[in-house]
Protein backbone atom coordinates (compact mmCIF):
# COMPACT_ATOMS: atom_id res chain seq x y z
CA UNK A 1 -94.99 42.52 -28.00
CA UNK A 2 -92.58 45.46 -27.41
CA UNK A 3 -92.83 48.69 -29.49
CA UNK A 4 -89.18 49.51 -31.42
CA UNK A 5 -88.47 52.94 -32.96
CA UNK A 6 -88.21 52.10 -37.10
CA UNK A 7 -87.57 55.10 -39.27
CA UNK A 8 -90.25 56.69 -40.25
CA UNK A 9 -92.50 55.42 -37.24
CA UNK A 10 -93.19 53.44 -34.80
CA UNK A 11 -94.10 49.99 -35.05
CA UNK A 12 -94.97 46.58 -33.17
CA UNK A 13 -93.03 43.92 -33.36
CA UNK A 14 -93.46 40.11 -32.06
CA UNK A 15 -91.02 37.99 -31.21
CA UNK A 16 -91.73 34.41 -31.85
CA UNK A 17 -89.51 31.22 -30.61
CA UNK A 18 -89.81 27.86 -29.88
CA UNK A 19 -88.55 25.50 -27.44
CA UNK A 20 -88.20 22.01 -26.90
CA UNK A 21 -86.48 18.29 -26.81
CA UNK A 22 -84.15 20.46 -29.61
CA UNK A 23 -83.41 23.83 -27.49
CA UNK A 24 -84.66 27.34 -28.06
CA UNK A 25 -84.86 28.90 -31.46
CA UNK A 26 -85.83 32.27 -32.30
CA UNK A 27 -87.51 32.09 -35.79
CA UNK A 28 -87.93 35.76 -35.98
CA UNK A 29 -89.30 38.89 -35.23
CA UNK A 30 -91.95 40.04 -37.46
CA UNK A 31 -93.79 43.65 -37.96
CA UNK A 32 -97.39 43.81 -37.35
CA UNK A 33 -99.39 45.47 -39.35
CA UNK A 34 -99.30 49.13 -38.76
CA UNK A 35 -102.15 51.09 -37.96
CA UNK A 36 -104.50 47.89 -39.28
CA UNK A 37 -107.86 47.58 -38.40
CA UNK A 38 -107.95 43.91 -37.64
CA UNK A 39 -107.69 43.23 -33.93
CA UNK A 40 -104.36 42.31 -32.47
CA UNK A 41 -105.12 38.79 -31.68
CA UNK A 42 -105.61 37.77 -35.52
CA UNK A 43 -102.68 39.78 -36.45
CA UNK A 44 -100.46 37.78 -34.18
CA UNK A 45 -101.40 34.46 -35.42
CA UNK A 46 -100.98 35.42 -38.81
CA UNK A 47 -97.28 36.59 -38.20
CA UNK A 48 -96.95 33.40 -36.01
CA UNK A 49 -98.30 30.63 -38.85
CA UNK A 50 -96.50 32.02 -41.19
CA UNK A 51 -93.10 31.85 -39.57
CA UNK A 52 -94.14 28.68 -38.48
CA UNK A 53 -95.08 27.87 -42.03
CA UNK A 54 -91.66 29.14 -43.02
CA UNK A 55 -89.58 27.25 -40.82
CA UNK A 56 -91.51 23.98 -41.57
CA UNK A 57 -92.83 23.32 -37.94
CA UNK A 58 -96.54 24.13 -37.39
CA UNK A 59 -97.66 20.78 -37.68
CA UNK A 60 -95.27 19.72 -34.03
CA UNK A 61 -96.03 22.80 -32.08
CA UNK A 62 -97.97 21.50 -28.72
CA UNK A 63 -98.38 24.36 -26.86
CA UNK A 64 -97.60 28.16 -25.77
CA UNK A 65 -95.62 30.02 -23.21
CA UNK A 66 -96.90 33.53 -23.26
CA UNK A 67 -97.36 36.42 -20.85
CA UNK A 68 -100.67 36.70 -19.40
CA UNK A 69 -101.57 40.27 -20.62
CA UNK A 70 -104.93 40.43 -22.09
CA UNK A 71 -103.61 40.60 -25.85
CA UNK A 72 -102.53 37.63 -25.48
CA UNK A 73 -104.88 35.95 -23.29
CA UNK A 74 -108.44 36.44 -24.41
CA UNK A 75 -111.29 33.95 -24.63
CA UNK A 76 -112.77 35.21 -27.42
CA UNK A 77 -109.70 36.92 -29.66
CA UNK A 78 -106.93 37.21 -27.80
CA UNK A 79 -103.25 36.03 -29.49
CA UNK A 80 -103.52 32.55 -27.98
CA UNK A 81 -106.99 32.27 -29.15
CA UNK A 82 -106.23 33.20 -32.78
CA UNK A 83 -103.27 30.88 -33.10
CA UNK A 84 -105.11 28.11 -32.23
CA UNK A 85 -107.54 28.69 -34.62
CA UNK A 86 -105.32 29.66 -37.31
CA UNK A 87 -103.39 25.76 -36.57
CA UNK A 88 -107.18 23.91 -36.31
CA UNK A 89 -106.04 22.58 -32.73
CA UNK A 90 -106.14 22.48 -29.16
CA UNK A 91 -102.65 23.69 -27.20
CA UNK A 92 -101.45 23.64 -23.96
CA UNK A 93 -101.57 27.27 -22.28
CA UNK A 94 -98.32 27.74 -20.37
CA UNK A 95 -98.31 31.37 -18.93
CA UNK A 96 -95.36 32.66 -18.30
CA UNK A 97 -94.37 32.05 -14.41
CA UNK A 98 -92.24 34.55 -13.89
CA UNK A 99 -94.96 37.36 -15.29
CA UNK A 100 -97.63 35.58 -13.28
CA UNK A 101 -95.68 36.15 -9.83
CA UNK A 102 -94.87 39.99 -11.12
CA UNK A 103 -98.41 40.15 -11.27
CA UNK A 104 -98.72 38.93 -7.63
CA UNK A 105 -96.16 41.58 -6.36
CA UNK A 106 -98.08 44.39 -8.13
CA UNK A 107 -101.28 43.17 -6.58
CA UNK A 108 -99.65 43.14 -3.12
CA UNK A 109 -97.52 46.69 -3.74
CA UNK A 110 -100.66 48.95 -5.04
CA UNK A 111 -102.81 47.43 -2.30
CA UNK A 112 -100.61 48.63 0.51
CA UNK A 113 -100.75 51.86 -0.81
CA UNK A 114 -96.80 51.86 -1.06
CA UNK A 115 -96.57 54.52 -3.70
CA UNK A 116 -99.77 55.66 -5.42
CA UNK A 117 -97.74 58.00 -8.23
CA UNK A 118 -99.19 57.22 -11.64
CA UNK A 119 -95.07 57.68 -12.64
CA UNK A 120 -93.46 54.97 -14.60
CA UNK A 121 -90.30 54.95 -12.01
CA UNK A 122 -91.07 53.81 -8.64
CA UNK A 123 -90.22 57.18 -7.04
CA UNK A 124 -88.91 55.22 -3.67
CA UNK A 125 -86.37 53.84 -5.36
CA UNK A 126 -85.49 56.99 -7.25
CA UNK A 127 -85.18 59.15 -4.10
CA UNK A 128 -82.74 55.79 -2.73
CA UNK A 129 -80.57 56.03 -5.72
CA UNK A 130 -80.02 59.72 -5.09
CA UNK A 131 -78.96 59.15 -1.60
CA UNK A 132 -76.94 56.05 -2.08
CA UNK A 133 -73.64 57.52 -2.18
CA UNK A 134 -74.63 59.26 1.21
CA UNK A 135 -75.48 55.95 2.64
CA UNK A 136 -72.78 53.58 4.07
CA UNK A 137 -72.76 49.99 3.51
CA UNK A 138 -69.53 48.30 3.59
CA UNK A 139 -70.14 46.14 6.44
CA UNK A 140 -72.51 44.17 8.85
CA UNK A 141 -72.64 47.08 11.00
CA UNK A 142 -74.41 49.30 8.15
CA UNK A 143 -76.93 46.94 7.99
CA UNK A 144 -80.68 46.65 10.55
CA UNK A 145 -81.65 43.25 10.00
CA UNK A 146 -85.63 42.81 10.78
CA UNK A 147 -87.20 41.12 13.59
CA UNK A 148 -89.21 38.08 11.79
CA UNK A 149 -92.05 36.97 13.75
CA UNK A 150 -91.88 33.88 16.00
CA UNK A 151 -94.14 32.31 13.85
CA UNK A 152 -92.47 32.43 11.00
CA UNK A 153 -88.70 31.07 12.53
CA UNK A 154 -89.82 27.05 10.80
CA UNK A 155 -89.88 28.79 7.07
CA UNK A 156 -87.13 30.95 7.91
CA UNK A 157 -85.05 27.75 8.42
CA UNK A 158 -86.52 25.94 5.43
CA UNK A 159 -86.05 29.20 2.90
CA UNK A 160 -82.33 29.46 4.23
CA UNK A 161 -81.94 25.89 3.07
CA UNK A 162 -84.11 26.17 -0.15
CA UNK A 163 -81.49 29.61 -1.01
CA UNK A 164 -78.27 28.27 0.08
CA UNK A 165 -79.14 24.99 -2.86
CA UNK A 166 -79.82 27.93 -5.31
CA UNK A 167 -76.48 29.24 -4.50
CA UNK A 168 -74.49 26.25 -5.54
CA UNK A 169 -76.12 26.31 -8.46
CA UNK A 170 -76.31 28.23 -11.92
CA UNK A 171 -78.32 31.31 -12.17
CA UNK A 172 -79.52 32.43 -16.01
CA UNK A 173 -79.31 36.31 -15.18
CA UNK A 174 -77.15 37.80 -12.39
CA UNK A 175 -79.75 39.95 -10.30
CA UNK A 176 -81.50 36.00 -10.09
CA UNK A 177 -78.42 35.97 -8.06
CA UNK A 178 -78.23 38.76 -6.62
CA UNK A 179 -81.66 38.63 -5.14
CA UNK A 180 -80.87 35.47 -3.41
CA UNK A 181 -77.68 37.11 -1.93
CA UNK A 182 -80.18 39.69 -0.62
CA UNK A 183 -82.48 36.98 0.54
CA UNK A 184 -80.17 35.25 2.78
CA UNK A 185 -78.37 38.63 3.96
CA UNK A 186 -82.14 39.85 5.26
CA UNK A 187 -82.66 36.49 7.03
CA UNK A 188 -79.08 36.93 8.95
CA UNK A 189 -76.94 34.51 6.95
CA UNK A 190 -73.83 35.14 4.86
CA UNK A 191 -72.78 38.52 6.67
CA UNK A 192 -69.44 37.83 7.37
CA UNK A 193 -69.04 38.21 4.08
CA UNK A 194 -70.80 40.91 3.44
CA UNK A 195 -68.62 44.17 1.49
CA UNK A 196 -71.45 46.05 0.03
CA UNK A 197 -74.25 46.38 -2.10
CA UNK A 198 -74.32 46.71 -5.66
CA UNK A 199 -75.35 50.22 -6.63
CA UNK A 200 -79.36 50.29 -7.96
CA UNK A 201 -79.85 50.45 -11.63
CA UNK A 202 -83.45 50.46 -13.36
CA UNK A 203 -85.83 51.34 -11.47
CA UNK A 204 -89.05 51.09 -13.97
CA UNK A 205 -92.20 49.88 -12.46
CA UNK A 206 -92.06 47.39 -15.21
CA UNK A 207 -88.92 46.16 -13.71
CA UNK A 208 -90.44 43.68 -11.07
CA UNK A 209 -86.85 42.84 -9.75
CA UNK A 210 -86.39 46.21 -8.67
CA UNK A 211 -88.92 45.88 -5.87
CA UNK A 212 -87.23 43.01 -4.32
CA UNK A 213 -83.54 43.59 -4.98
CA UNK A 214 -83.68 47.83 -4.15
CA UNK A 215 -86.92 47.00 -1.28
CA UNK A 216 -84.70 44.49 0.38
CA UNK A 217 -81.35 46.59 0.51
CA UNK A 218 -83.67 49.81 1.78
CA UNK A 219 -84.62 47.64 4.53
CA UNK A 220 -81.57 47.10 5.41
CA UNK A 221 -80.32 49.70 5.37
CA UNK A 222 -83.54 51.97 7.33
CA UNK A 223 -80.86 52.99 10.03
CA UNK A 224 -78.92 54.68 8.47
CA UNK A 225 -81.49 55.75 5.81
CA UNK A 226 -83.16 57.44 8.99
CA UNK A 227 -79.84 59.62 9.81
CA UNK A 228 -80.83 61.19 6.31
CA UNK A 229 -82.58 64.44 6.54
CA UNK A 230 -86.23 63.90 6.69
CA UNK A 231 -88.44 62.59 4.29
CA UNK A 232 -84.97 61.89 2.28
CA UNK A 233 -86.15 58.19 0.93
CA UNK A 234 -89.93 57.44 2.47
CA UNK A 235 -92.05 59.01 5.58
CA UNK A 236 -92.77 57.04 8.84
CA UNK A 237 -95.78 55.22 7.70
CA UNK A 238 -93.99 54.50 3.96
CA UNK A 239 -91.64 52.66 5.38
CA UNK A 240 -93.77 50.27 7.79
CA UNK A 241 -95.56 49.11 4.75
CA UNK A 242 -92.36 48.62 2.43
CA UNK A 243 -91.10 46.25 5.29
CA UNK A 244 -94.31 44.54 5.16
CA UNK A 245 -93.99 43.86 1.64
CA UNK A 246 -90.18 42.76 1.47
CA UNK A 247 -91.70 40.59 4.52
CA UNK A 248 -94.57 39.39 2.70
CA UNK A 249 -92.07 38.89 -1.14
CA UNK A 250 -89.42 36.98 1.17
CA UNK A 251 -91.39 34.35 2.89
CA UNK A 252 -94.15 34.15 0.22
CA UNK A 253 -92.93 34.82 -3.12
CA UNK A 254 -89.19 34.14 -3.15
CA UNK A 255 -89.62 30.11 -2.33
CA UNK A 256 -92.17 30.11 -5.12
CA UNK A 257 -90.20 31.81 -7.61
CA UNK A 258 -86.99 29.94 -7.01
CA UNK A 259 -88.71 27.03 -8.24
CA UNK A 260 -90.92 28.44 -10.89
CA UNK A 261 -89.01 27.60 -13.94
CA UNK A 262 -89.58 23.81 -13.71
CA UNK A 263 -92.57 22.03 -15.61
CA UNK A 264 -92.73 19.52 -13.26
CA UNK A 265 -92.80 21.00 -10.22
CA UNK A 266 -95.64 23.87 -11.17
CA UNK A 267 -98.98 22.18 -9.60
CA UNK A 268 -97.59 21.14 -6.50
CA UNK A 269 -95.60 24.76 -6.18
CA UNK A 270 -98.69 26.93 -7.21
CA UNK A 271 -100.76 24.43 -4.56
CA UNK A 272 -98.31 25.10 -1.77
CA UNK A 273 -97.96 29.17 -2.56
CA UNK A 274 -101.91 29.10 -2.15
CA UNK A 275 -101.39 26.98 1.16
CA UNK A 276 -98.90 29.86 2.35
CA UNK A 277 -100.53 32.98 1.05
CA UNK A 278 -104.06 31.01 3.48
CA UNK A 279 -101.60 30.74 6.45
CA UNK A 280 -99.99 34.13 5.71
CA UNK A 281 -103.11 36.28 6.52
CA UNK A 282 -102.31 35.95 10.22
CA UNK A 283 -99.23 38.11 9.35
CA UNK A 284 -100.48 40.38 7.27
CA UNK A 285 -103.88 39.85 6.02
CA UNK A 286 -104.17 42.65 3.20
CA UNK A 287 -101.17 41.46 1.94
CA UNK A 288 -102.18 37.76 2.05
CA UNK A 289 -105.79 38.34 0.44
CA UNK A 290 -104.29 40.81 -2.20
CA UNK A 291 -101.76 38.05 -3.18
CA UNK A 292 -104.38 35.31 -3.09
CA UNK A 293 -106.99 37.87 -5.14
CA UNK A 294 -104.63 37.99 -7.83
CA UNK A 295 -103.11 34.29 -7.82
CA UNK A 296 -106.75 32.65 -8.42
CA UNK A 297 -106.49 34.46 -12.01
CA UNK A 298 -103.59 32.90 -12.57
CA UNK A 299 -104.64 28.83 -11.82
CA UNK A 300 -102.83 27.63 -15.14
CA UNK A 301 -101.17 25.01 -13.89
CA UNK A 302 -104.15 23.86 -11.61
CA UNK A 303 -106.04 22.96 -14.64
CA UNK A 304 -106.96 19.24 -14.65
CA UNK A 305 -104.99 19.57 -18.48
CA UNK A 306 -101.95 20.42 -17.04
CA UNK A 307 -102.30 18.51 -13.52
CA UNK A 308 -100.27 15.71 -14.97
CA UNK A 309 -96.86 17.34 -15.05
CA UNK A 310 -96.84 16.37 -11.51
CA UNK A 311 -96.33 12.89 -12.47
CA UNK A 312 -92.89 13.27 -13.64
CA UNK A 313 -91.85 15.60 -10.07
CA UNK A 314 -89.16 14.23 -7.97
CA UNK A 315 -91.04 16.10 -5.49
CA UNK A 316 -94.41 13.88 -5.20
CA UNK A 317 -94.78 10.56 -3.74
CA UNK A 318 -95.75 7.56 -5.33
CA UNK A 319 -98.84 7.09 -3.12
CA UNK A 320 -99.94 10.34 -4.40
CA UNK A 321 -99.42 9.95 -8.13
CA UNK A 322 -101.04 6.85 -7.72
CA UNK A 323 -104.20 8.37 -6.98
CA UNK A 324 -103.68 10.86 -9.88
CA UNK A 325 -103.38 8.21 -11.82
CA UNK A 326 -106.69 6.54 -10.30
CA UNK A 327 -108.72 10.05 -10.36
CA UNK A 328 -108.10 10.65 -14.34
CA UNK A 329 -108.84 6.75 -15.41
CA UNK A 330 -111.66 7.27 -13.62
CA UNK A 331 -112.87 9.18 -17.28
CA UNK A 332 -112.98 7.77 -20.40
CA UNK A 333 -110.63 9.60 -22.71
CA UNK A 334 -111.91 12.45 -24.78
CA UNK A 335 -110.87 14.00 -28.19
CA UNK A 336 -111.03 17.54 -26.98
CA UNK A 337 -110.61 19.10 -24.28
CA UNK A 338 -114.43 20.31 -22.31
CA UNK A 339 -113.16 22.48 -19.37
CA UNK A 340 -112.65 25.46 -22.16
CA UNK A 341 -114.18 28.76 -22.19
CA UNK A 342 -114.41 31.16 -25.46
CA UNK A 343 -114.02 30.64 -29.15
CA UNK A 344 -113.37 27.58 -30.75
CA UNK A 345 -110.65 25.52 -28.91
CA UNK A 346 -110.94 27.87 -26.14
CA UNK A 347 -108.71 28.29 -23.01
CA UNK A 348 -108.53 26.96 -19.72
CA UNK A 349 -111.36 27.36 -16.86
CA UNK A 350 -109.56 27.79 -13.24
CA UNK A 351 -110.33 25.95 -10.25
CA UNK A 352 -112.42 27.62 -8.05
CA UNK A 353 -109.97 28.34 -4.63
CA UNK A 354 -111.19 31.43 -3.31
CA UNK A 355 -114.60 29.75 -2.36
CA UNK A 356 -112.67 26.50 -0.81
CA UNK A 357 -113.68 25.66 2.81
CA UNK A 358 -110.74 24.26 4.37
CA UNK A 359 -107.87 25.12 1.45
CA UNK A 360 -105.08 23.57 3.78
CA UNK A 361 -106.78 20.28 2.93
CA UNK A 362 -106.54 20.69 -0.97
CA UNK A 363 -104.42 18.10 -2.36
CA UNK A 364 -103.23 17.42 -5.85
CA UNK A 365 -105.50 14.53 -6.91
CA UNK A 366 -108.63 16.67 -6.44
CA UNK A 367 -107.83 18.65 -9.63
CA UNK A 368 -107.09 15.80 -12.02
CA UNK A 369 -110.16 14.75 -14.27
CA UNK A 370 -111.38 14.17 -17.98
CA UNK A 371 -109.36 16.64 -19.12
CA UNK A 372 -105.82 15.42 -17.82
CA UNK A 373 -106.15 13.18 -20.50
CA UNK A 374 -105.74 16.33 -22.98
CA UNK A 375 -102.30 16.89 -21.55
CA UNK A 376 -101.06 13.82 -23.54
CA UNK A 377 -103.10 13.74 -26.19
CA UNK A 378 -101.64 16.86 -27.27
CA UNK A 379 -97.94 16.46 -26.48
CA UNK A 380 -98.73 13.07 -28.38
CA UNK A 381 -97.45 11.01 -25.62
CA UNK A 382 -97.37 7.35 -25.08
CA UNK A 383 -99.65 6.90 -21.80
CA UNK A 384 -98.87 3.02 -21.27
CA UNK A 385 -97.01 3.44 -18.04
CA UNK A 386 -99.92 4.82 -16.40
CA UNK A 387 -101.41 0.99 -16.61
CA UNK A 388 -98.23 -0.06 -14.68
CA UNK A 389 -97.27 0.63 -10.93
CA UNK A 390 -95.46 3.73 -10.26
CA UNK A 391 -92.50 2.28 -8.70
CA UNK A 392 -92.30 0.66 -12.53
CA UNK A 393 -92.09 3.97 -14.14
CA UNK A 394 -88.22 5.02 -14.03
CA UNK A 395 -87.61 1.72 -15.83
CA UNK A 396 -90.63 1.93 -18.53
CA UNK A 397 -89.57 3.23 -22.36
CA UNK A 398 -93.02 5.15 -22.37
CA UNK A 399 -92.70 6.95 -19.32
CA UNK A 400 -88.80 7.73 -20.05
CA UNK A 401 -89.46 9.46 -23.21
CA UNK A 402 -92.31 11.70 -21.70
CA UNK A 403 -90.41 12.51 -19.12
CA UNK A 404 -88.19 13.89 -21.91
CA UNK A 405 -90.60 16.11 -23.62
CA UNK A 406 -92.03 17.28 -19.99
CA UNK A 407 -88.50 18.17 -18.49
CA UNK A 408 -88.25 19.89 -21.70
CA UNK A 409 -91.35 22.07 -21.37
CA UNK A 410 -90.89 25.87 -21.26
CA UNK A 411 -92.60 27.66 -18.36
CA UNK A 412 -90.94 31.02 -18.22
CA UNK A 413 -90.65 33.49 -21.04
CA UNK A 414 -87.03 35.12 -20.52
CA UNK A 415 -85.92 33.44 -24.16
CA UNK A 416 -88.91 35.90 -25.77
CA UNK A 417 -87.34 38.80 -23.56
CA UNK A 418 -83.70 38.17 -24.79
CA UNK A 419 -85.63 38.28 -28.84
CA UNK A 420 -86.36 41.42 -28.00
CA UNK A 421 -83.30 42.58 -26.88
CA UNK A 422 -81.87 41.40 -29.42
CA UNK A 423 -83.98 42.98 -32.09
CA UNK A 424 -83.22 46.03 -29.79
CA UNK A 425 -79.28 46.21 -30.46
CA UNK A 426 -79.75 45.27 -34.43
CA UNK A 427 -83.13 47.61 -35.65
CA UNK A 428 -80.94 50.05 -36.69
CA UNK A 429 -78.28 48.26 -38.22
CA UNK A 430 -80.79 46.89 -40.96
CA UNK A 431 -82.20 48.83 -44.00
CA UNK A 432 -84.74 46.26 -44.96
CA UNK A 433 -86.75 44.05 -42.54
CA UNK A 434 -85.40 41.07 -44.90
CA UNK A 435 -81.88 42.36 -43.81
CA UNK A 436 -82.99 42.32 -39.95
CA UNK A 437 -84.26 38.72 -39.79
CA UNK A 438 -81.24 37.21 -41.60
CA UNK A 439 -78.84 39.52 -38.90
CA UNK A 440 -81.12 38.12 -35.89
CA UNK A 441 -80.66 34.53 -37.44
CA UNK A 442 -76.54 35.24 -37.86
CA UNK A 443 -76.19 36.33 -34.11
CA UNK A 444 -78.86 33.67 -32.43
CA UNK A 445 -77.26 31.26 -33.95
CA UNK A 446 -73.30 32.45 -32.99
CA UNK A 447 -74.54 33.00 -29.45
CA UNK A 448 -76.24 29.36 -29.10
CA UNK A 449 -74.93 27.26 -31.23
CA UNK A 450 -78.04 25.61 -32.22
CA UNK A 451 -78.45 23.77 -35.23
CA UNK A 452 -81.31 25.37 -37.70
CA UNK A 453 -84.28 23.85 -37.28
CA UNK A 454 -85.16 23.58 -40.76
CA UNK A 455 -82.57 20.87 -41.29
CA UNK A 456 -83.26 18.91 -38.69
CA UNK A 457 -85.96 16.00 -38.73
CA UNK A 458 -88.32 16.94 -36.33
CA UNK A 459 -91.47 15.39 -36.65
CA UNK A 460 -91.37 13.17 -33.67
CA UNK A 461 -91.25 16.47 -31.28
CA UNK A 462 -92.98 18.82 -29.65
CA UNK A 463 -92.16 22.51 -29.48
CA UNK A 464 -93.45 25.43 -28.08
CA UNK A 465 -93.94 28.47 -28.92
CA UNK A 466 -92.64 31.56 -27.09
CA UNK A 467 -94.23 35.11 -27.77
């Protein structure tokens, strides 16, 4: 939810999309009751069915992608909660990925005591902007690269690898980019290219690329930062820490979140960051045990429900789906899913990592169970392929068309963040909310080129929604 200025007050408003087989379509962006006594969490599944309603679609949702703030995530009222009860099912939870890792880098930033100002600019990165103009940085001779510990030089050769494929590829927002530009330049590739850095730009705490792209560029630029007058950017003892972090984002974070957006890939990524961040604490073990604190909050895609979009990764072996595949026939089908905490349907219950006592030997069949058989009972998917051999699968109808829906699976919420944007630029330019949704509609629709949903037959598929 994002406040918007309207007239005569303020007021909340909730975007509300869906994704799936069929795209990404915002279906609008509702008011919630203002100044209403009923909790939040009802009042957002009220907005929600009834868009849902509108748009002739409630009956094929299959799950949410939300961010994990506690509106929205709740065992007892919370948005997700609510809209469950208020469609009589079960749903997948998808948390947004890219919010989860934000929270990780917040974790990691307040614990080392980087900057404890209770401002909503990172003051850092404030006093850096001031001083930018002062600083040169036109080429490699500008920059201090850092000295990465010995013990680190096999990941420094896999993450080059891992960036340079991101590079030849497509990027949805260009400080995605950017960062990985910055990656490479702090790990000593890609400087004879180097002209410059782009000038820094937002620098709200809320903004959790501003920590990596402005943290990266400060550390590479501490030399000449230093010829500044004292105390210019950060003290000493400031800057030791904000090279531990950039340290700690780089090596930890940034392979994880290059990957995040893909369905597929989530268990065995989340299992390998918690592998890392356990390895990491002979680096720097506040930052590892901060990062791992505030991960094992965040086990969504560790749940034995949602275990089984590792089935359909390019990135695990047959031998090892085959005894996911053994671990959840093991159980006997259910028709609702009993690892849930809360009200009604409930949410998900996390594995328990922290308490693990060798967590380099975790491996992705030990959190499969009864309730892996929820994951296709609520995306209403075919499971006959699992009674086949995997080598079988790429040639088997059933396996083909959940493949579909899976690849198809939103993990990330940057659609909901462009809703809001958009209801940003167009708030004013509407007298009536009736006018506003019908101008939203007009300009989604322009800028995608997606058909309206309404129209289109749609009850073979499985959407999500997107708040």
């Amino acid at each position: 939810m994002n406040t918007l200025q309207n007239y005569p007050h303020k007021e909340e408003r909730l975007p509300v999309l869906v994704s799936g087989v069929g795209g990404v379509k915002l279906l609008g962006v509702p008011a919630l009751p203002h100044k209403s006594a009923q909790k939040s969490g009802p009042q957002i599944a009220l907005v929600t069915k009834k868009l849902l309603d509108e748009w002739k679609c409630s009956s094929t949702v299959s799950g949410m992608v939300f961010d994990t703030t506690s509106a929205n995530t709740g065992a007892v009222t919370a948005g997700c909660i609510s809209i469950q009860i208020e469609l009589g099912r079960e749903l997948l939870w998808n948390a947004c990925r890219h919010h989860v890792g934000e929270v990780i880098l917040t974790h990691v930033w307040d614990d080392l005591k980087i900057e404890v100002s209770k401002s909503p600019d990172i003051q850092l990165f404030i006093r850096f902007k001031d001083c930018f103009e002062s600083l040169t940085h036109s080429s490699i001779e500008d920059l201090e690269l850092p000295i990465i510990p010995e013990s680190l030089s096999v990941k420094k050769q896999d993450l080059i690898m891992i960036c340079q494929e991101a590079q030849a590829g497509s990027f949805a927002r260009g400080d995605y980019r950017e960062l990985v530009d910055l990656v490479l330049l702090y790990l000593g590739e890609g400087l004879e290219s180097f002209d410059g850095f782009f000038r820094p730009d937002a620098l709200h705490k809320a903004r959790w690329m501003a920590k990596l792209l402005y943290g990266i560029k400060i550390v590479l630029l501490r030399r000449r930062i230093s010829e500044l007058s004292k105390g210019a950017v950060f003290s000493a003892q400031s800057s030791e820490k904000h090279q531990r972090f950039i340290m700690f984002a780089v090596f930890c974070y940034v392979p994880w979140w290059l990957t995040c957006p893909v369905a597929s890939a989530c268990p065995l990524n989340d299992l390998n960051l918690i592998k890392t961040l356990n390895s990491y604490k002979e680096i720097d073990s506040l930052a590892s045990s901060s990062a791992m604190s505030a991960f094992s909050n965040h086990l969504w895609y560790l749940t034995e429900e949602l275990l089984p979009l590792v089935l359909f990764s390019s990135s695990v072996d047959n031998e090892e789906k085959t005894k996911i595949v053994e671990e959840i026939k093991q159980h006997e089908p259910t028709d609702k899913c009993e690892g849930r905490t809360g009200t009604e349907f409930g949410k998900p219950e996390f594995p328990d990592i922290l308490n693990k006592d060798d967590i380099d030997s975790l491996a992705l069949p030990s959190f499969a169970g009864k309730d892996s058989w929820g994951f296709f009972r609520i995306l209403r998917l075919d499971t006959a392929f699992l009674d086949k051999s995997v080598e079988s699968w790429k040639d088997d109808d059933t396996y083909v068309r959940a493949k579909e829906v899976v690849d198809n699976l939103a993990v990330v919420n940057d659609s909901a963040e462009r809703g809001v944007k958009l209801c940003h630029e167009f708030l004013t330019n509407a007298k009536k909310n009736g006018n506003l949704q019908n101008i939203l509609q007009v300009v989604e629709n322009n800028r995608n080129q997606l058909p309206n949903q309404t129209k289109r037959t749609a009850s073979s598929k499985n959407w999500y929604l997107k708040l």
